[in-house]
PDB file of N, CA and C in Angstrom:
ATOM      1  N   UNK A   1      70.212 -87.042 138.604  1.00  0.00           N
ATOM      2  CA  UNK A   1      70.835 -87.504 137.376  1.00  0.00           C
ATOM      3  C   UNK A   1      69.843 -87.316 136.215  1.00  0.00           C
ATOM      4  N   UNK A   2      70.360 -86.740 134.983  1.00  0.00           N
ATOM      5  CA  UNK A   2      69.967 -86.916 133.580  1.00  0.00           C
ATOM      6  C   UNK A   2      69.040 -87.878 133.296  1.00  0.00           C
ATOM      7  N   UNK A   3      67.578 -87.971 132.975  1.00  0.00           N
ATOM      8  CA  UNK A   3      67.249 -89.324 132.356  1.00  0.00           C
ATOM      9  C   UNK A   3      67.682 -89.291 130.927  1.00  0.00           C
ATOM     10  N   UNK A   4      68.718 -89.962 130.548  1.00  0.00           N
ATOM     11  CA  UNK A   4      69.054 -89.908 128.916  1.00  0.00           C
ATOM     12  C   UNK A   4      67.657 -90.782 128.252  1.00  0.00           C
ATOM     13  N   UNK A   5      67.311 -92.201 129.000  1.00  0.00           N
ATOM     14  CA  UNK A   5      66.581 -92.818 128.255  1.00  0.00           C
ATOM     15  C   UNK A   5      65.329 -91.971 127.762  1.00  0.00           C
ATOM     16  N   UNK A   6      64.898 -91.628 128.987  1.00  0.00           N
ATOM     17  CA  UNK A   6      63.616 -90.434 129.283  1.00  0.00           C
ATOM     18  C   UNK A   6      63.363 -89.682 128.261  1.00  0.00           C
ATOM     19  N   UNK A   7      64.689 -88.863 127.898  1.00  0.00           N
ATOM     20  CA  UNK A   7      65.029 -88.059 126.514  1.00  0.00           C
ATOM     21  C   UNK A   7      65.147 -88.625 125.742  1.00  0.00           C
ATOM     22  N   UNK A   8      65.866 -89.842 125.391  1.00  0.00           N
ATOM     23  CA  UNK A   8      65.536 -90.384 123.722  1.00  0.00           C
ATOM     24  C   UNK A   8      64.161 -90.521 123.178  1.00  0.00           C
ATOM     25  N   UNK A   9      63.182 -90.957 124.294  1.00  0.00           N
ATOM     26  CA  UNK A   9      62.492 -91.876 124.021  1.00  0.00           C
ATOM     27  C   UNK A   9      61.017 -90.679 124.045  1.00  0.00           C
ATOM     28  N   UNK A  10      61.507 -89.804 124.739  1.00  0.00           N
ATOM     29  CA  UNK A  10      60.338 -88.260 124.334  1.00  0.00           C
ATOM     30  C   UNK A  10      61.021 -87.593 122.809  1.00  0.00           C
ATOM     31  N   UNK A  11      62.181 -87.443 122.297  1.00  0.00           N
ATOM     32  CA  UNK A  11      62.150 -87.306 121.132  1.00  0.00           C
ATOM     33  C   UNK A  11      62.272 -88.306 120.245  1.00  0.00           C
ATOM     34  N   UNK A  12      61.905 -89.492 120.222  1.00  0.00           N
ATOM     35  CA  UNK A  12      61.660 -90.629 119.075  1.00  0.00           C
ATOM     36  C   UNK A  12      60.026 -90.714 119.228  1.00  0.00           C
ATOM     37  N   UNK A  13      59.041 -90.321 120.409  1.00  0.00           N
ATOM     38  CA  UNK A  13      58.030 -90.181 120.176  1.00  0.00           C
ATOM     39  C   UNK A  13      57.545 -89.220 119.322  1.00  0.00           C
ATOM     40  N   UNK A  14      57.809 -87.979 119.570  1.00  0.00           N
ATOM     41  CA  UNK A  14      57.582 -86.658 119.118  1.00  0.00           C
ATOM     42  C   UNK A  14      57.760 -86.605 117.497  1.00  0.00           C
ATOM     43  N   UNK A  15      58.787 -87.325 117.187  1.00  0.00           N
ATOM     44  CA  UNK A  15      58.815 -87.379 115.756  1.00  0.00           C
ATOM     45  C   UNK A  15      58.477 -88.659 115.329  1.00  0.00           C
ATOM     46  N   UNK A  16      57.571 -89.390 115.974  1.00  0.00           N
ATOM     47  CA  UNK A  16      56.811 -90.356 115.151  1.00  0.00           C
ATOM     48  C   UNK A  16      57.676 -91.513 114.781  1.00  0.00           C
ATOM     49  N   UNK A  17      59.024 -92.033 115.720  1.00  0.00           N
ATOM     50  CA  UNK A  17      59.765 -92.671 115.116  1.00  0.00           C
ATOM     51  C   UNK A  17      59.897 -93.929 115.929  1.00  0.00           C
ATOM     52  N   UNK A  18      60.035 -95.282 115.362  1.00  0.00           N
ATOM     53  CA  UNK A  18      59.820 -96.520 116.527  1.00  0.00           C
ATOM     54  C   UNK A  18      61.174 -96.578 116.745  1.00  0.00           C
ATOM     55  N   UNK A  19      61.700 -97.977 117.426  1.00  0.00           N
ATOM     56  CA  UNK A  19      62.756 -98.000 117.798  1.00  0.00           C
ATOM     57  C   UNK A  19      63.854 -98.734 116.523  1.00  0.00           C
ATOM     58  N   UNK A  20      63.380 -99.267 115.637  1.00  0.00           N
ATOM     59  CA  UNK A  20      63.755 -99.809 114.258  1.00  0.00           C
ATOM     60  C   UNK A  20      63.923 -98.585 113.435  1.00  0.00           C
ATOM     61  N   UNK A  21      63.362 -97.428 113.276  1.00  0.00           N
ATOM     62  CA  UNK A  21      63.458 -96.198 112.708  1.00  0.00           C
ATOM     63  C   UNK A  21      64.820 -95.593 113.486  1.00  0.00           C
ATOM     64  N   UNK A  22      64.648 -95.279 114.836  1.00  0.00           N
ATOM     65  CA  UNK A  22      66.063 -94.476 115.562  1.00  0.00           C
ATOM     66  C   UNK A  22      67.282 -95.348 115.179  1.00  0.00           C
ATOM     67  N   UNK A  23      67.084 -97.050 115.524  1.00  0.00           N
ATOM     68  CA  UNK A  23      68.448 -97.582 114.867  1.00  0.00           C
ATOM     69  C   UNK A  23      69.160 -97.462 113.504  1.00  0.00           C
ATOM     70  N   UNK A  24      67.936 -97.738 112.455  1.00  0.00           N
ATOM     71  CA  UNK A  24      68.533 -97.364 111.152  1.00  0.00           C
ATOM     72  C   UNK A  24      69.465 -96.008 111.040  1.00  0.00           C
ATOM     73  N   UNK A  25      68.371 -94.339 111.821  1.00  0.00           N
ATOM     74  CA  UNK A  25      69.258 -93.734 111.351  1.00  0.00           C
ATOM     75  C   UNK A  25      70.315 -93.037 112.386  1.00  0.00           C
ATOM     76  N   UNK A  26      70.395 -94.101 113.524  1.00  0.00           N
ATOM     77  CA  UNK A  26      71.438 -93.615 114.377  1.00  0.00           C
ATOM     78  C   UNK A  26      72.575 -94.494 114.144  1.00  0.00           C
ATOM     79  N   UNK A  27      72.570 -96.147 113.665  1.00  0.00           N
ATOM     80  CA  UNK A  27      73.110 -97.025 113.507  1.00  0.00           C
ATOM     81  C   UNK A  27      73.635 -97.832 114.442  1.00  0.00           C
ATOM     82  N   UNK A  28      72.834 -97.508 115.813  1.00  0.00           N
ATOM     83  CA  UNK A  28      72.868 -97.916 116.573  1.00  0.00           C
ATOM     84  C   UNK A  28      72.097 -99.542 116.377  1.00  0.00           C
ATOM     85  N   UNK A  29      72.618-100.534 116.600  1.00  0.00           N
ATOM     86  CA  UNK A  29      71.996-101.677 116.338  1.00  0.00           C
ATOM     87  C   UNK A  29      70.578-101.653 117.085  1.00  0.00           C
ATOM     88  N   UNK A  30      69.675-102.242 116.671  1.00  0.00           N
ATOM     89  CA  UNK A  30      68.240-102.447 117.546  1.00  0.00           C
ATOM     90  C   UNK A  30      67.753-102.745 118.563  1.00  0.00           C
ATOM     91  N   UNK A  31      69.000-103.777 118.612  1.00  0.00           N
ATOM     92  CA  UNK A  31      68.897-104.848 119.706  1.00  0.00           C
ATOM     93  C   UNK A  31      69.756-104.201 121.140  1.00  0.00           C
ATOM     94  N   UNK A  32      70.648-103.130 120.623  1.00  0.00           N
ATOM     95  CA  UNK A  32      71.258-102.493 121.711  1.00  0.00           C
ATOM     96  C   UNK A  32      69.886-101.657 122.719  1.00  0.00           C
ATOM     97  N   UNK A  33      69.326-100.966 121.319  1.00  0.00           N
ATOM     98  CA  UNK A  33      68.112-100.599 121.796  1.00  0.00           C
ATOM     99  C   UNK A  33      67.170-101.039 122.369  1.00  0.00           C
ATOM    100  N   UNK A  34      66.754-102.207 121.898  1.00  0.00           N
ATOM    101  CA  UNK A  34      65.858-103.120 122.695  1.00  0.00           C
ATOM    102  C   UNK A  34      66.714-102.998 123.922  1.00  0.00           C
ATOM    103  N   UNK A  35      67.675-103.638 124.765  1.00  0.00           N
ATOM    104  CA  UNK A  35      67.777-104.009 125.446  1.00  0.00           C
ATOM    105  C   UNK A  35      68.083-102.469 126.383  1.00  0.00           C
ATOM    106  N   UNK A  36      68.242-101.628 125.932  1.00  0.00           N
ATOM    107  CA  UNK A  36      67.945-100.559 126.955  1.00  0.00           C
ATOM    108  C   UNK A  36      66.752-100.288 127.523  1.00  0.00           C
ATOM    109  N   UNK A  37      65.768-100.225 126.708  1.00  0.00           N
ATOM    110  CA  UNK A  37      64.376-100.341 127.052  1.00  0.00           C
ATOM    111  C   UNK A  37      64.142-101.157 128.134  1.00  0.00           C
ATOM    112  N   UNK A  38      64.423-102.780 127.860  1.00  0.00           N
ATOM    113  CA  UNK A  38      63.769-103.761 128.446  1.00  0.00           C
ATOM    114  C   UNK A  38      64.590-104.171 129.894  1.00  0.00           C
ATOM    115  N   UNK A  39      65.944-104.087 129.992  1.00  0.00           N
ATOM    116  CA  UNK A  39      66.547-103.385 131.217  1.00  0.00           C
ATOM    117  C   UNK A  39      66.763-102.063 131.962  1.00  0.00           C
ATOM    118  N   UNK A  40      66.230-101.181 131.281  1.00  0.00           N
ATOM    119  CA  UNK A  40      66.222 -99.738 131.806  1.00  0.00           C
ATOM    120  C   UNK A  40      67.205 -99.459 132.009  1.00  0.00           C
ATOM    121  N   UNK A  41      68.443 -99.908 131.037  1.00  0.00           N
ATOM    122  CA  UNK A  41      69.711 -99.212 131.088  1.00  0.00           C
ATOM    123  C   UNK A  41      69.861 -98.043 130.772  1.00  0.00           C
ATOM    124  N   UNK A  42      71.102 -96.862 131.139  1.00  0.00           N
ATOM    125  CA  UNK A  42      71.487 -95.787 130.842  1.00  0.00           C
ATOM    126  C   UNK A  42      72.452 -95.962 129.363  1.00  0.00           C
ATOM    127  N   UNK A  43      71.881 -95.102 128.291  1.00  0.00           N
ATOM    128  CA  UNK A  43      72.720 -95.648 126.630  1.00  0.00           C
ATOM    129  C   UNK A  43      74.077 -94.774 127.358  1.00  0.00           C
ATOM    130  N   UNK A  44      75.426 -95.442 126.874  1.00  0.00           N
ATOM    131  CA  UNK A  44      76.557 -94.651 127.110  1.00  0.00           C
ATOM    132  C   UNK A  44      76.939 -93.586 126.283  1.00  0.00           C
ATOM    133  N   UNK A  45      76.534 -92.742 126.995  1.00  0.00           N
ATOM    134  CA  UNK A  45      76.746 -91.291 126.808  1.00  0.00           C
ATOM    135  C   UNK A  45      78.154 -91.052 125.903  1.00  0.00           C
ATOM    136  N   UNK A  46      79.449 -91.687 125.656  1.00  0.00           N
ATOM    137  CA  UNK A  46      80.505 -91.206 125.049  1.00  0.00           C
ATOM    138  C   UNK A  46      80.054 -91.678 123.519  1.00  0.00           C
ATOM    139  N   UNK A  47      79.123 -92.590 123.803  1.00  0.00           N
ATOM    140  CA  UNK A  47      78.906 -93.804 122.398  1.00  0.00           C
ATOM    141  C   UNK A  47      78.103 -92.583 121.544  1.00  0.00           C
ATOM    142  N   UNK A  48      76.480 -91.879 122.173  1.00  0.00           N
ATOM    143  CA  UNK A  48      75.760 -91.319 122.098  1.00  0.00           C
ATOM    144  C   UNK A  48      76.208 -90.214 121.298  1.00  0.00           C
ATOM    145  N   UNK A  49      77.677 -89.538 122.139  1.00  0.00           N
ATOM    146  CA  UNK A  49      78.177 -88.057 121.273  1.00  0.00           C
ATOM    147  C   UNK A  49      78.799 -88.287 119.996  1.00  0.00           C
ATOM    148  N   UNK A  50      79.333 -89.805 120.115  1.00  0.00           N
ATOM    149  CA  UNK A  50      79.951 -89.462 118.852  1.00  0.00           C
ATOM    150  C   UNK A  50      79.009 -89.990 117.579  1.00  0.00           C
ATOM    151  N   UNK A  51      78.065 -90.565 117.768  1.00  0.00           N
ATOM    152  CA  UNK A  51      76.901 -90.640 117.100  1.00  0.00           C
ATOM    153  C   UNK A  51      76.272 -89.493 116.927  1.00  0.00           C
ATOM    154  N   UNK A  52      76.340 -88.675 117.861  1.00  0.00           N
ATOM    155  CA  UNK A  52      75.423 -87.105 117.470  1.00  0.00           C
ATOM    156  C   UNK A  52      76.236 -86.415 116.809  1.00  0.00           C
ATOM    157  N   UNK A  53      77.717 -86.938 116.785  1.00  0.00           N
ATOM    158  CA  UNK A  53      78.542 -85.943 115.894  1.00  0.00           C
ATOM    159  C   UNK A  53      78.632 -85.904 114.315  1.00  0.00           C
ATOM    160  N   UNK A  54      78.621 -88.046 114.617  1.00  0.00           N
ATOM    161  CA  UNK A  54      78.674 -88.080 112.876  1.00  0.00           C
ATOM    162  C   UNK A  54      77.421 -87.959 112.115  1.00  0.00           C
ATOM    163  N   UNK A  55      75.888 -87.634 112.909  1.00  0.00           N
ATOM    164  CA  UNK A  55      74.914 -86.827 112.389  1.00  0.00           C
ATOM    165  C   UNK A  55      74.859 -85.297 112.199  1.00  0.00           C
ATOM    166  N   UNK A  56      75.559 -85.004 112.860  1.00  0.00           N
ATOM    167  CA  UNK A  56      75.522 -83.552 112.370  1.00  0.00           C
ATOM    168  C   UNK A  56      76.178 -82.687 111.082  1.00  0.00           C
TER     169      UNK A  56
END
């Protein structure tokens, strides 16, 4: 399986960005974030695309 977290969290390093930086400009709340981290949840992937969509 995919590590999605694995991948967020190698490109929020790479560009120098904390996890208060990815929420602002993903709008993903923080705390969703926090708590992926701190449970090692998988972020839901349908939530994820359409967030990558309305960034693009």
């Amino acid at each position: 399986m995919f590590d999605v977290l694995g991948k967020i969290t190698s490109l929020r390093e790479e560009r120098g960005w904390t996890t208060y930086r990815l929420s602002k400009l993903s709008g993903i709340p923080q705390s969703t974030i926090s708590t992926w981290y701190r449970k090692n949840l998988m972020p839901p992937i349908d939530k994820l695309l359409r967030k990558q969509s309305e960034l693009v």
